[in-house]
N, C-alpha and C. Protein backbone atom coordinates (compact mmCIF):
# COMPACT_ATOMS: atom_id res chain seq x y z
N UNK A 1 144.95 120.05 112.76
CA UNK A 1 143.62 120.23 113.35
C UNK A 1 142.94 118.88 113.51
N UNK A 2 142.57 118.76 115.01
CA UNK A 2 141.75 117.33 115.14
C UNK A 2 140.32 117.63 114.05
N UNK A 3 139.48 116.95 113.96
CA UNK A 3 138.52 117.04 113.06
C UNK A 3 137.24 115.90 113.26
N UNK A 4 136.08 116.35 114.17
CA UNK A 4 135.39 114.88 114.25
C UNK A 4 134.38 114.80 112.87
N UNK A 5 134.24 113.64 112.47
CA UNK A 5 133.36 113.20 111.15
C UNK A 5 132.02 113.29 112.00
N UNK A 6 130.79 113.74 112.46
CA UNK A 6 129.88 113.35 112.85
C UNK A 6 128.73 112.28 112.39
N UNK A 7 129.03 111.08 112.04
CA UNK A 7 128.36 110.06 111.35
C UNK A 7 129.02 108.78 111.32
N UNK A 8 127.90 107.69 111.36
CA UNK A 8 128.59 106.23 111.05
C UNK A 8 128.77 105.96 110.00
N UNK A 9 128.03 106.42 109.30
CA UNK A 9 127.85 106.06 107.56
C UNK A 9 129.19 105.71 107.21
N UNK A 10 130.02 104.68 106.83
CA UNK A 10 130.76 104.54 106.08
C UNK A 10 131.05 105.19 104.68
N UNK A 11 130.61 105.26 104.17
CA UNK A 11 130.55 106.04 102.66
C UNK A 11 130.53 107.14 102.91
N UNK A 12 129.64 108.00 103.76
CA UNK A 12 130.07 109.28 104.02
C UNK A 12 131.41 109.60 104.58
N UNK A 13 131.87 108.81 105.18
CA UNK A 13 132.88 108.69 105.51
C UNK A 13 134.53 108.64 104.80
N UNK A 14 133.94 107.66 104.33
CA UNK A 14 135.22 107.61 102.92
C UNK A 14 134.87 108.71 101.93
N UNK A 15 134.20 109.28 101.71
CA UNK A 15 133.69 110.47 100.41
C UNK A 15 134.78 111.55 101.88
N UNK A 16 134.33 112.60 102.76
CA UNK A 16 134.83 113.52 103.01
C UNK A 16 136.34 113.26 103.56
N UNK A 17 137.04 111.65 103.54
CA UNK A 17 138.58 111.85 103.58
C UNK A 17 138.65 111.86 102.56
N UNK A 18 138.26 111.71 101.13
CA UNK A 18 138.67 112.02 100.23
C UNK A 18 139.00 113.49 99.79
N UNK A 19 137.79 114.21 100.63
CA UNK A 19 137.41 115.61 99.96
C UNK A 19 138.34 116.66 101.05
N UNK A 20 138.90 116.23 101.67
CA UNK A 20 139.64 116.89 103.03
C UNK A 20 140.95 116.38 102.87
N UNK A 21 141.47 115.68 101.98
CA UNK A 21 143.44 115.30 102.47
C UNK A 21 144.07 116.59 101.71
N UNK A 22 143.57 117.54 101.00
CA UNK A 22 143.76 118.45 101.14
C UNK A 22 144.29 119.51 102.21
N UNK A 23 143.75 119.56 103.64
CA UNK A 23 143.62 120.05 104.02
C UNK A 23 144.54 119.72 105.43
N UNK A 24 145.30 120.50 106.35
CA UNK A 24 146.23 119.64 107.47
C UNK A 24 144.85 119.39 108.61
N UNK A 25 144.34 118.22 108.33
CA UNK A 25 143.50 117.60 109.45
C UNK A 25 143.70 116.49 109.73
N UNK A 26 143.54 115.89 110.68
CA UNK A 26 143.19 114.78 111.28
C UNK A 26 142.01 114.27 111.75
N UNK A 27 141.47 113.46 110.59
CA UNK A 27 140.21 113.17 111.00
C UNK A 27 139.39 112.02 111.97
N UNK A 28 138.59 112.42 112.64
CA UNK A 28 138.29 111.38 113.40
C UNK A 28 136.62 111.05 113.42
N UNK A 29 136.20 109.66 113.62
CA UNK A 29 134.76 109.13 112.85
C UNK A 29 134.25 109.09 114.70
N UNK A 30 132.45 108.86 114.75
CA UNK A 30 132.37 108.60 115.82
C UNK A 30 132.98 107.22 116.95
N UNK A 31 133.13 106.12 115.65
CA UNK A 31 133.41 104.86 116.28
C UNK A 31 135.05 105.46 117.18
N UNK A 32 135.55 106.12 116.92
CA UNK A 32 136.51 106.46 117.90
C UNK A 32 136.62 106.63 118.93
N UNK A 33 135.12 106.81 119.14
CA UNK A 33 134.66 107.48 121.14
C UNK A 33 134.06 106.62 121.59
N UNK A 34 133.64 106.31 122.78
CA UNK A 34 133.21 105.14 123.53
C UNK A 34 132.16 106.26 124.07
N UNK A 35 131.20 105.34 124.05
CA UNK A 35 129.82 105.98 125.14
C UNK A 35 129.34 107.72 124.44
N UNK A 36 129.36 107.45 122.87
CA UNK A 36 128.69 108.79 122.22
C UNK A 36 127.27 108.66 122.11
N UNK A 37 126.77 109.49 122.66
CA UNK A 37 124.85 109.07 122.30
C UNK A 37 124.71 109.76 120.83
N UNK A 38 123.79 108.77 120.23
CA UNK A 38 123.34 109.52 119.04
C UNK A 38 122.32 110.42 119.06
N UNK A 39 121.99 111.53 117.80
CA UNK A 39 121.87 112.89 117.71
C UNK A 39 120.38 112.39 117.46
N UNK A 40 119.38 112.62 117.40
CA UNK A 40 118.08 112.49 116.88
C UNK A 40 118.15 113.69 115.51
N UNK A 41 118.02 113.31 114.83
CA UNK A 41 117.43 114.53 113.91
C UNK A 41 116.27 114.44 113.59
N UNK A 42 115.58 115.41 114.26
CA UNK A 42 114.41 115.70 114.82
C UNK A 42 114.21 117.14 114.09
N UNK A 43 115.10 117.63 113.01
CA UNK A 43 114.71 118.76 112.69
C UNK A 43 114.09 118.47 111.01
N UNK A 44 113.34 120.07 110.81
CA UNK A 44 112.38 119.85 109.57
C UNK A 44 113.45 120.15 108.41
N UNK A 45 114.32 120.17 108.03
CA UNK A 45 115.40 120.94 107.54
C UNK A 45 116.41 120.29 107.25
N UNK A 46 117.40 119.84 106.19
CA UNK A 46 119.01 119.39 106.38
C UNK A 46 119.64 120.55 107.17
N UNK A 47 119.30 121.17 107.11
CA UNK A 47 119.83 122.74 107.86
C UNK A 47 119.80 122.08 109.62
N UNK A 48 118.52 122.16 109.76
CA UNK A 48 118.00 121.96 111.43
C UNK A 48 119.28 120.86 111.92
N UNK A 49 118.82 119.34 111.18
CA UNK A 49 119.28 118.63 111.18
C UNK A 49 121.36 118.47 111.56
N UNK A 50 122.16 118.88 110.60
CA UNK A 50 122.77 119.16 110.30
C UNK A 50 123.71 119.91 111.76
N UNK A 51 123.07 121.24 112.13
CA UNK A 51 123.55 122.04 113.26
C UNK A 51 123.02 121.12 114.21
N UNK A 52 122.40 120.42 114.38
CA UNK A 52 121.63 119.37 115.85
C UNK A 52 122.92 118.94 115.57
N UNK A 53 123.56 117.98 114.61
CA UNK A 53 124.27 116.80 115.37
C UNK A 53 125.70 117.71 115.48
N UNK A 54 126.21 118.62 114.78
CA UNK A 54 127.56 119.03 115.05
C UNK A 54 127.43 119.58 116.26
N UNK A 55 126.65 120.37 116.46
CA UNK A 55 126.86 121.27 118.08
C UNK A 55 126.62 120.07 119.28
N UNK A 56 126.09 118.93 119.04
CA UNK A 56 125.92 117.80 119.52
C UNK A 56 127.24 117.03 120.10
N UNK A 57 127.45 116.60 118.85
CA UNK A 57 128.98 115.89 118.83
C UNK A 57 130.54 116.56 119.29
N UNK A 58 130.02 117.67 119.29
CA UNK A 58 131.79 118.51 119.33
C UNK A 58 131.58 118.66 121.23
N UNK A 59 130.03 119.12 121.80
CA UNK A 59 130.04 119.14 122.98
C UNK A 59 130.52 117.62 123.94
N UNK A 60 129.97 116.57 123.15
CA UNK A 60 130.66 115.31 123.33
C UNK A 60 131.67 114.93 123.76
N UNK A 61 133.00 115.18 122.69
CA UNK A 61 134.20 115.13 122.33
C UNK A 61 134.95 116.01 122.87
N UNK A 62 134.66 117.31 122.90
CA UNK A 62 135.48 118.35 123.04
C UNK A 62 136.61 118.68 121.74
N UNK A 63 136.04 118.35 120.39
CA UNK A 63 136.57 118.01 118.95
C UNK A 63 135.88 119.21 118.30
N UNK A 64 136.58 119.88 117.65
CA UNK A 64 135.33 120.65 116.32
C UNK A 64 135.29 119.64 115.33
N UNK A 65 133.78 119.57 115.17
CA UNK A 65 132.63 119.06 114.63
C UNK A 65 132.13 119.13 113.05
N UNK A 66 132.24 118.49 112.34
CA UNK A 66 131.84 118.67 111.15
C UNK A 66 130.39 117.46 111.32
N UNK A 67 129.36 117.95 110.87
CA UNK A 67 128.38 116.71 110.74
C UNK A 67 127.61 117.33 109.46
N UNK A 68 126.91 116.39 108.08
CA UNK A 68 126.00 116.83 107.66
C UNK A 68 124.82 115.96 107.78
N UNK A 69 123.67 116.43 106.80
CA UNK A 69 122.40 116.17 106.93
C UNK A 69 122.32 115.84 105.19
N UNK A 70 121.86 114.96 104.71
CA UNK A 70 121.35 114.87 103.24
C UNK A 70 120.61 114.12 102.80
N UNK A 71 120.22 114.46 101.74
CA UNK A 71 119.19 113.00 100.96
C UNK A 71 118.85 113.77 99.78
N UNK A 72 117.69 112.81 99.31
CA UNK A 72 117.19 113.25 98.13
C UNK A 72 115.56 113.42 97.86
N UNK A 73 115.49 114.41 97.00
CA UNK A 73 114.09 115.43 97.12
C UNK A 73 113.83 114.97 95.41
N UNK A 74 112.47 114.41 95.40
CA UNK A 74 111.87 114.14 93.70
C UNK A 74 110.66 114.52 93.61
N UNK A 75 111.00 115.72 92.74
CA UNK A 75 109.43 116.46 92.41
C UNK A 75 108.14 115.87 92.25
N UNK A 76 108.49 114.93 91.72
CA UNK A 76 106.76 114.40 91.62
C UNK A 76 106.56 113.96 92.81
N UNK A 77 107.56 113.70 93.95
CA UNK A 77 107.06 112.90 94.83
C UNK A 77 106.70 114.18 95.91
N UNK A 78 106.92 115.59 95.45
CA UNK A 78 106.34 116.63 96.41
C UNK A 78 107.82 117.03 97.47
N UNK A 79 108.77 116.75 96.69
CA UNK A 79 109.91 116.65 98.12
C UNK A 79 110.69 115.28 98.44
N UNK A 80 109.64 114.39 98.50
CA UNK A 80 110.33 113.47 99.50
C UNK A 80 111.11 112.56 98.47
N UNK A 81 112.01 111.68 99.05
CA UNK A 81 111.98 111.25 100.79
C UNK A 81 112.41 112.20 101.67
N UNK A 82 113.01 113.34 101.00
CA UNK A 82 113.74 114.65 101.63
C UNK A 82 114.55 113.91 102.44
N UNK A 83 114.00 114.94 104.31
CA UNK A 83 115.22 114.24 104.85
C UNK A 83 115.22 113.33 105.94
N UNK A 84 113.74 112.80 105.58
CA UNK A 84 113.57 110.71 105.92
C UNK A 84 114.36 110.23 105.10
N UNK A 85 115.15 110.46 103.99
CA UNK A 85 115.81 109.60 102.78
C UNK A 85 116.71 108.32 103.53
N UNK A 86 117.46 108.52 104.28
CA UNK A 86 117.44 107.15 104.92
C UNK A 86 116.33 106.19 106.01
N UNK A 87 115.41 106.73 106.55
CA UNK A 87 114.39 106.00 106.82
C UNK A 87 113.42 105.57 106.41
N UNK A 88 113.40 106.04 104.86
CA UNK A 88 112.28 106.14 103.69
C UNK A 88 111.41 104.40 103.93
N UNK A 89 112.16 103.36 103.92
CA UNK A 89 111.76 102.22 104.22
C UNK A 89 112.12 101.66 105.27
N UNK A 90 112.09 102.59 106.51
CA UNK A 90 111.95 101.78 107.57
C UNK A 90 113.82 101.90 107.93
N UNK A 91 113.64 102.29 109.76
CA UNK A 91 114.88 102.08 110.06
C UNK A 91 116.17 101.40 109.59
N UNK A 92 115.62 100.00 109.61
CA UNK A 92 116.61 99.04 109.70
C UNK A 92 116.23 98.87 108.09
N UNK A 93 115.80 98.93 107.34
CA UNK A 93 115.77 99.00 105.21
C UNK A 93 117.22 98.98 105.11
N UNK A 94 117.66 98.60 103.96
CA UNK A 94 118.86 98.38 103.07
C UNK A 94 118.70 99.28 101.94
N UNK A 95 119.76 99.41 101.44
CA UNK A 95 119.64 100.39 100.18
C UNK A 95 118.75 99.86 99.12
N UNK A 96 118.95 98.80 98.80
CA UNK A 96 118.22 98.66 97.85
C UNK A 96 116.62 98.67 98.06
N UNK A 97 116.00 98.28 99.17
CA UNK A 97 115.11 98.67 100.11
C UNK A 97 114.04 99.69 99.63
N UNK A 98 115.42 100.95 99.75
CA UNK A 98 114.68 101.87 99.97
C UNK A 98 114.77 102.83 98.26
N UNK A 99 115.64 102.20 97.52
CA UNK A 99 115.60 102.78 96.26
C UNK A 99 114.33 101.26 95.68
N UNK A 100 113.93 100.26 95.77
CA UNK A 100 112.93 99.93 94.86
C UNK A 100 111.43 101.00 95.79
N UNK A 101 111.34 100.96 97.28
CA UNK A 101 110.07 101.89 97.42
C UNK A 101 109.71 103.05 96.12
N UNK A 102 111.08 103.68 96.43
CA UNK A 102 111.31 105.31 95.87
C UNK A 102 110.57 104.80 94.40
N UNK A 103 111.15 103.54 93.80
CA UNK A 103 110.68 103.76 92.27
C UNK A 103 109.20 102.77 91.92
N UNK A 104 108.72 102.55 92.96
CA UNK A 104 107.23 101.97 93.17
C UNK A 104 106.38 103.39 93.35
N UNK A 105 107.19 103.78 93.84
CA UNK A 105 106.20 105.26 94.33
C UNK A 105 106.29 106.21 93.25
N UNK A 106 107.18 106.29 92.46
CA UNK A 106 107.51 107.42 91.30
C UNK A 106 106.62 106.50 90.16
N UNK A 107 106.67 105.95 90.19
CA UNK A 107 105.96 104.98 89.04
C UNK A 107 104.87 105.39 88.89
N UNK A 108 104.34 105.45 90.15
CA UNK A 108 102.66 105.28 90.21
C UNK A 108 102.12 106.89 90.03
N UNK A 109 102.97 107.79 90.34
CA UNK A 109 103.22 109.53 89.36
C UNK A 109 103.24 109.73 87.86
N UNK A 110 103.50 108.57 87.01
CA UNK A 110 103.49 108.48 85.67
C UNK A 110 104.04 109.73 85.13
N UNK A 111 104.85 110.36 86.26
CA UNK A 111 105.91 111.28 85.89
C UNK A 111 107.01 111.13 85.09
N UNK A 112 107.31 111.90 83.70
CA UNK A 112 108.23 110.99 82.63
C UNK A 112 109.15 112.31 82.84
N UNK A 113 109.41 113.32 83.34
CA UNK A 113 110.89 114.30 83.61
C UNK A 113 111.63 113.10 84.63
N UNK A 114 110.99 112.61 85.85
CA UNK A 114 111.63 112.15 86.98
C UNK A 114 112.83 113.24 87.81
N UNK A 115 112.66 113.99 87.46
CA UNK A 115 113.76 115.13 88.08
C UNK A 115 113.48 115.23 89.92
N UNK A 116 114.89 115.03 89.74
CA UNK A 116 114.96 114.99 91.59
C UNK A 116 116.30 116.01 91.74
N UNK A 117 116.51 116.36 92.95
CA UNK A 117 118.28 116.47 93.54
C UNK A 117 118.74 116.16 94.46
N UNK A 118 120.08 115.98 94.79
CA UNK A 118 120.53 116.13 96.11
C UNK A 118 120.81 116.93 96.64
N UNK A 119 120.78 116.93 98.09
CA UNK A 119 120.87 118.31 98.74
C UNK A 119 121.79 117.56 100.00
N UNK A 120 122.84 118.64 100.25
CA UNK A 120 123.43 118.35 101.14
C UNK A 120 124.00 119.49 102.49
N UNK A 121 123.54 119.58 103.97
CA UNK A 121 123.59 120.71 104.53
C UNK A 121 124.91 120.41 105.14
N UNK A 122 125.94 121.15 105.39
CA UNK A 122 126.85 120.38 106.31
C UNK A 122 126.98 122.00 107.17
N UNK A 123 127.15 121.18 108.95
CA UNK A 123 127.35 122.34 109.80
C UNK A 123 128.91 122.28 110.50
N UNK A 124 129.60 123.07 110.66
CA UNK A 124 130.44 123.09 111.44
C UNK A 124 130.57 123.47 113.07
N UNK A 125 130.96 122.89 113.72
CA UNK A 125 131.05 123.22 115.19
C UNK A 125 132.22 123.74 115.91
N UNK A 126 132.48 124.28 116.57
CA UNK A 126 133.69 124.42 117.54
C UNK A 126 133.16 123.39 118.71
N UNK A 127 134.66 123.60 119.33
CA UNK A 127 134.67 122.36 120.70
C UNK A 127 133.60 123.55 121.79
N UNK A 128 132.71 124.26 121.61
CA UNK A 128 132.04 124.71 122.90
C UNK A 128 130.57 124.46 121.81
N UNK A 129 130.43 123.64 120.99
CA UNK A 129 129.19 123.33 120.53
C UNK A 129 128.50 124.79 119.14
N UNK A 130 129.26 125.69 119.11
CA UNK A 130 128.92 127.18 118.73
C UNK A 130 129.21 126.77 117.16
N UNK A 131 127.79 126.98 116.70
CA UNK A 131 128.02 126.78 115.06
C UNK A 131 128.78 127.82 114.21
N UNK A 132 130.25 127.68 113.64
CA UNK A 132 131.14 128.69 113.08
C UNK A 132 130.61 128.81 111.10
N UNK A 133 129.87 127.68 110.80
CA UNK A 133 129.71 127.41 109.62
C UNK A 133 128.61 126.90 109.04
N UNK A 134 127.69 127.00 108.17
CA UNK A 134 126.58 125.67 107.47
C UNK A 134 126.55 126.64 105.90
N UNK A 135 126.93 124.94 105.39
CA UNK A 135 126.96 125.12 103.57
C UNK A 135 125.84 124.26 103.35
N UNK A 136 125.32 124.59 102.07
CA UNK A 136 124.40 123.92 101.61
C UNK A 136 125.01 123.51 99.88
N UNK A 137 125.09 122.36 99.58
CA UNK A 137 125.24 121.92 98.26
C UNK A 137 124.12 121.13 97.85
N UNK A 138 123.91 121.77 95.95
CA UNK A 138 122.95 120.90 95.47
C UNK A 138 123.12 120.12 94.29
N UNK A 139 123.09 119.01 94.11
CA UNK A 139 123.39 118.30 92.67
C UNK A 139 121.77 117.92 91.98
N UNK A 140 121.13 118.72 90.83
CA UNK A 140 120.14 118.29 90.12
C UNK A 140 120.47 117.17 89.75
N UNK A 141 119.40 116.43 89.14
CA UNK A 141 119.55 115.47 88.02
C UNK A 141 118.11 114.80 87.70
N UNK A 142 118.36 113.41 87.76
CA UNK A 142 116.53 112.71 87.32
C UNK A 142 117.27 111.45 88.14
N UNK A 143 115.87 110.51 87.94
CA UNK A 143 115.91 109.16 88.63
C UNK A 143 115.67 108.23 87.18
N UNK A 144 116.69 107.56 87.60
CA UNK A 144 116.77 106.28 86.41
C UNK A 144 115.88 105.49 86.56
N UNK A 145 115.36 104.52 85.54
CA UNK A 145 114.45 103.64 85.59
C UNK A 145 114.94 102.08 86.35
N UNK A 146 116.14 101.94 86.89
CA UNK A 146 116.13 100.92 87.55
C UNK A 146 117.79 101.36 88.00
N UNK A 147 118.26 100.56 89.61
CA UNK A 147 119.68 100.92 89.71
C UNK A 147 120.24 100.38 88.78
N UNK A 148 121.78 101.48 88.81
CA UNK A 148 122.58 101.01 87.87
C UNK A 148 123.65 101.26 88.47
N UNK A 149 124.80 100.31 88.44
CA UNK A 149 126.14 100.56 89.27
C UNK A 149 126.54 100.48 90.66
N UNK A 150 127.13 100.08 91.13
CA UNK A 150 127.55 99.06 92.50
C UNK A 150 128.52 100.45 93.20
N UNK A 151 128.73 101.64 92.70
CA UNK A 151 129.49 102.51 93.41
C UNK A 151 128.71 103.47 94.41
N UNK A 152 129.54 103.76 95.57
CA UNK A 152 128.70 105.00 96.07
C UNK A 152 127.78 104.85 97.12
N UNK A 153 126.79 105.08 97.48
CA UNK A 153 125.90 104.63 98.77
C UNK A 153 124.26 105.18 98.58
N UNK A 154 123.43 104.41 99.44
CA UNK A 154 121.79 105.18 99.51
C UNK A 154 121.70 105.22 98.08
N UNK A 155 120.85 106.44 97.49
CA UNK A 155 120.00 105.77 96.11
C UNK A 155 121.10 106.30 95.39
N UNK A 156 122.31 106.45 95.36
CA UNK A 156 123.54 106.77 94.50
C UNK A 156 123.01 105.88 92.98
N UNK A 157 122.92 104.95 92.85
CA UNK A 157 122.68 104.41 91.76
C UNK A 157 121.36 104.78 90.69
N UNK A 158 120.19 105.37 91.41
CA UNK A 158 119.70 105.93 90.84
C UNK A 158 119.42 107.09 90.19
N UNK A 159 120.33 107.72 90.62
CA UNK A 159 120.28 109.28 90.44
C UNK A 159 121.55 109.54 88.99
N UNK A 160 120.54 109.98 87.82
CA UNK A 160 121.55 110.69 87.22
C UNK A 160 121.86 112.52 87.15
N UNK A 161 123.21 112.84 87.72
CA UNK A 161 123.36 114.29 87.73
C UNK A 161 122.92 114.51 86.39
N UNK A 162 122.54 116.12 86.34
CA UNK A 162 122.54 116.86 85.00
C UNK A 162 123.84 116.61 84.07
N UNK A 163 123.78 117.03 82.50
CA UNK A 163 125.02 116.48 81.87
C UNK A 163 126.11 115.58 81.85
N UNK A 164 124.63 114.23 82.33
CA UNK A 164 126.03 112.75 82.67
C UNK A 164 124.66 111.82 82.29
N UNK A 165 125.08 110.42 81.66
CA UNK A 165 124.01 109.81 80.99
C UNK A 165 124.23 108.58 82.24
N UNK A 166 124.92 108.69 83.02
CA UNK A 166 125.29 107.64 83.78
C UNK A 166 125.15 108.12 85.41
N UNK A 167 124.37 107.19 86.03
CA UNK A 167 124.26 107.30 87.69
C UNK A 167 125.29 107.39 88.54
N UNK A 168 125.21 108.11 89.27
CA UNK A 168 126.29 108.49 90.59
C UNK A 168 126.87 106.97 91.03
N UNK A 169 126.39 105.78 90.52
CA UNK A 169 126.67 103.90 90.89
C UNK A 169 127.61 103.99 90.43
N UNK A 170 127.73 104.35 88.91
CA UNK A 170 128.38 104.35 87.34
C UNK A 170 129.35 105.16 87.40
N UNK A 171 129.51 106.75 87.73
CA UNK A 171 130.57 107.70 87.64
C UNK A 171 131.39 107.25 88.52
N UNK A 172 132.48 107.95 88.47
CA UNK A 172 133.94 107.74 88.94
C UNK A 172 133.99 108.44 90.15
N UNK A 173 134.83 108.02 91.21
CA UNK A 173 134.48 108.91 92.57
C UNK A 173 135.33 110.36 92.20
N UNK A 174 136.35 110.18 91.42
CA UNK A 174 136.88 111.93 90.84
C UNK A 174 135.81 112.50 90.43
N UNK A 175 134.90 112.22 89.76
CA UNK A 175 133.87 112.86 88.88
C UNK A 175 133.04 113.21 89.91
N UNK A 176 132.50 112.28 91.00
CA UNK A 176 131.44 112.59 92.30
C UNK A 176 132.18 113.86 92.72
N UNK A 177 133.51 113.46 92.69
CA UNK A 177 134.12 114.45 93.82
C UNK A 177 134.19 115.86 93.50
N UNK A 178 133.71 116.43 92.10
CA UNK A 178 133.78 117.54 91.84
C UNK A 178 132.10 118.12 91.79
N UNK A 179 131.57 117.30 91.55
CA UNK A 179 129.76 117.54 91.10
C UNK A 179 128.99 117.29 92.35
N UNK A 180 128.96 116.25 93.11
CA UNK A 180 128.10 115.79 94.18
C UNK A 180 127.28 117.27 95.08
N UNK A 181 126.46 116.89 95.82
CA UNK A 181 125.72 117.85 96.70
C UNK A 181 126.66 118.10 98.01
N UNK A 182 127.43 116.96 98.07
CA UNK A 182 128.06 116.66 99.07
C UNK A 182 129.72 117.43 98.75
N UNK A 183 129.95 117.34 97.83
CA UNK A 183 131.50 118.00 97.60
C UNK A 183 131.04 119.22 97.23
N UNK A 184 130.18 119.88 96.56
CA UNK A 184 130.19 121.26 96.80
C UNK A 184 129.50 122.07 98.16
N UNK A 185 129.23 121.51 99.11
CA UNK A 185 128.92 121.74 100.45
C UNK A 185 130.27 122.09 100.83
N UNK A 186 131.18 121.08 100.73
CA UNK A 186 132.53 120.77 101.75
C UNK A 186 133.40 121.51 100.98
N UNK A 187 133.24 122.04 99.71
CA UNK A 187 134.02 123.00 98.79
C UNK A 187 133.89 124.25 99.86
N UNK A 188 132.60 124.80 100.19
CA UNK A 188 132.52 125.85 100.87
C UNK A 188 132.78 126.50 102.35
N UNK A 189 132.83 124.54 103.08
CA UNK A 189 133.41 124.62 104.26
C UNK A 189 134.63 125.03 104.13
N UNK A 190 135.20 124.21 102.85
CA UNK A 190 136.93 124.40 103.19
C UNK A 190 137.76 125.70 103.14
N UNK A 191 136.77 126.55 102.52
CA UNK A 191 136.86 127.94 101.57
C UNK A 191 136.87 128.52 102.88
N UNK A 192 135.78 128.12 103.74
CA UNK A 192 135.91 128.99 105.18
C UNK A 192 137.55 128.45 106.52
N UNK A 193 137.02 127.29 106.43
CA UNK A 193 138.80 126.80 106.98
C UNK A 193 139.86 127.26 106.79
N UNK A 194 139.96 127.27 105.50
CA UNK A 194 141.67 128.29 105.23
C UNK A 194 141.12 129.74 105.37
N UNK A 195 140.46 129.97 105.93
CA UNK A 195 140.25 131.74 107.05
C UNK A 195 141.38 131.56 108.08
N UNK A 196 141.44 130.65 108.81
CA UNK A 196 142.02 130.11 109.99
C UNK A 196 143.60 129.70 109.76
N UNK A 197 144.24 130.08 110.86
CA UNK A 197 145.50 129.32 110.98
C UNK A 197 145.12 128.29 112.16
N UNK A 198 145.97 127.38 111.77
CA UNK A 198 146.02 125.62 112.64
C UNK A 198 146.15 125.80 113.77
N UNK A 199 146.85 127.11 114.49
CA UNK A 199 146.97 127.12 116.05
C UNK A 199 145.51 127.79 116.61
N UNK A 200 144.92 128.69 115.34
CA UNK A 200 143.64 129.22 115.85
C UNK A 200 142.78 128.26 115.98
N UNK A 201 142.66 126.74 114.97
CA UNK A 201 141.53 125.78 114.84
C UNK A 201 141.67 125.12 116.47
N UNK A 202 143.68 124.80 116.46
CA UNK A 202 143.35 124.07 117.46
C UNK A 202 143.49 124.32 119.07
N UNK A 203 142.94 126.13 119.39
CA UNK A 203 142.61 126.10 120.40
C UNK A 203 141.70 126.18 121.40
């Protein structure tokens, strides 16, 4: 089964070939296509979001479409960055960027739980744009008092899951790969994939 990644993100990227060689696909990223316009996500929702760019991208390509939508939601902060979490500081911001805002802004909450999660929507597409799938995965945890750990991507370093004393920077990508917001999303895609035989995906 061809398989388009809907995203540049590198890291997202390398996280779902990890979470898919499981599976008989062949995956393919957008940098593969010449002249792809990008998706606006313009929706209120990882949900909205999420089905915008797969039914987007697969009409593109003529590829079924996997794209998700994610970030991270911290109670004291009411939600956000939700799912501005990569624009939180500004388009063009760097990670670290946008994880010292996040902890200038939590600070000034004198919030001592810090409990946040990740949330991750992922939609599936067929090649006529027709959404066949959307999982939602969530990983609780809290926000550390400063990054910790060089692994992983976006505020990965700040975030510790529930029952781990150490940030998503710090854990092991086996360990991400079973807990994340993002691998139990794609746990549920895959659960729906093997519905399918390979001549049904790929016609």
């Amino acid at each position: 089964m061809k398989l388009l990644v809907g995203t540049n993100n590198r890291g997202k990227i390398a996280e779902l070939n990890e979470l898919l060689t499981v599976l008989p696909v062949q995956l393919f990223a957008l940098i593969n296509f010449e002249n792809i316009s990008d998706v606006a996500e313009t929706g209120k929702t990882f949900a909205e979001n999420a089905i915008l760019k797969a039914s987007s991208y697969a009409l593109q390509t003529g590829f079924w479409s996997l794209s998700d939508d994610s970030g991270l939601e911290v109670e004291a902060l009411n939600g956000a960055p939700g799912v501005f979490s990569a624009r939180y500081a500004g388009e063009k911001a760097s990670d670290q960027e946008r994880m010292l805002k996040l902890l200038a802004e939590l600070a000034e909450t004198n919030d001592n739980l810090r409990r946040a999660r990740f949330v991750c929507a992922m939609a599936l597409s067929d090649k006529k744009g027709e959404i066949k799938f959307l999982a939602e995965g969530v990983c609780n945890g809290t926000i550390a008092f400063e990054p910790r750990g060089t692994k992983g991507f976006g505020y990965d370093p700040l975030f510790i899951p529930d029952g781990y004393e150490q940030t998503f920077g710090e854990l092991s990508s086996t360990v991400k790969q079973k807990i994340s917001h993002r691998a139990r999303a794609i746990e549920k895609i895959m659960r729906f994939l093997h519905t399918f035989t390979t001549l049904e995906l790929d016609q």
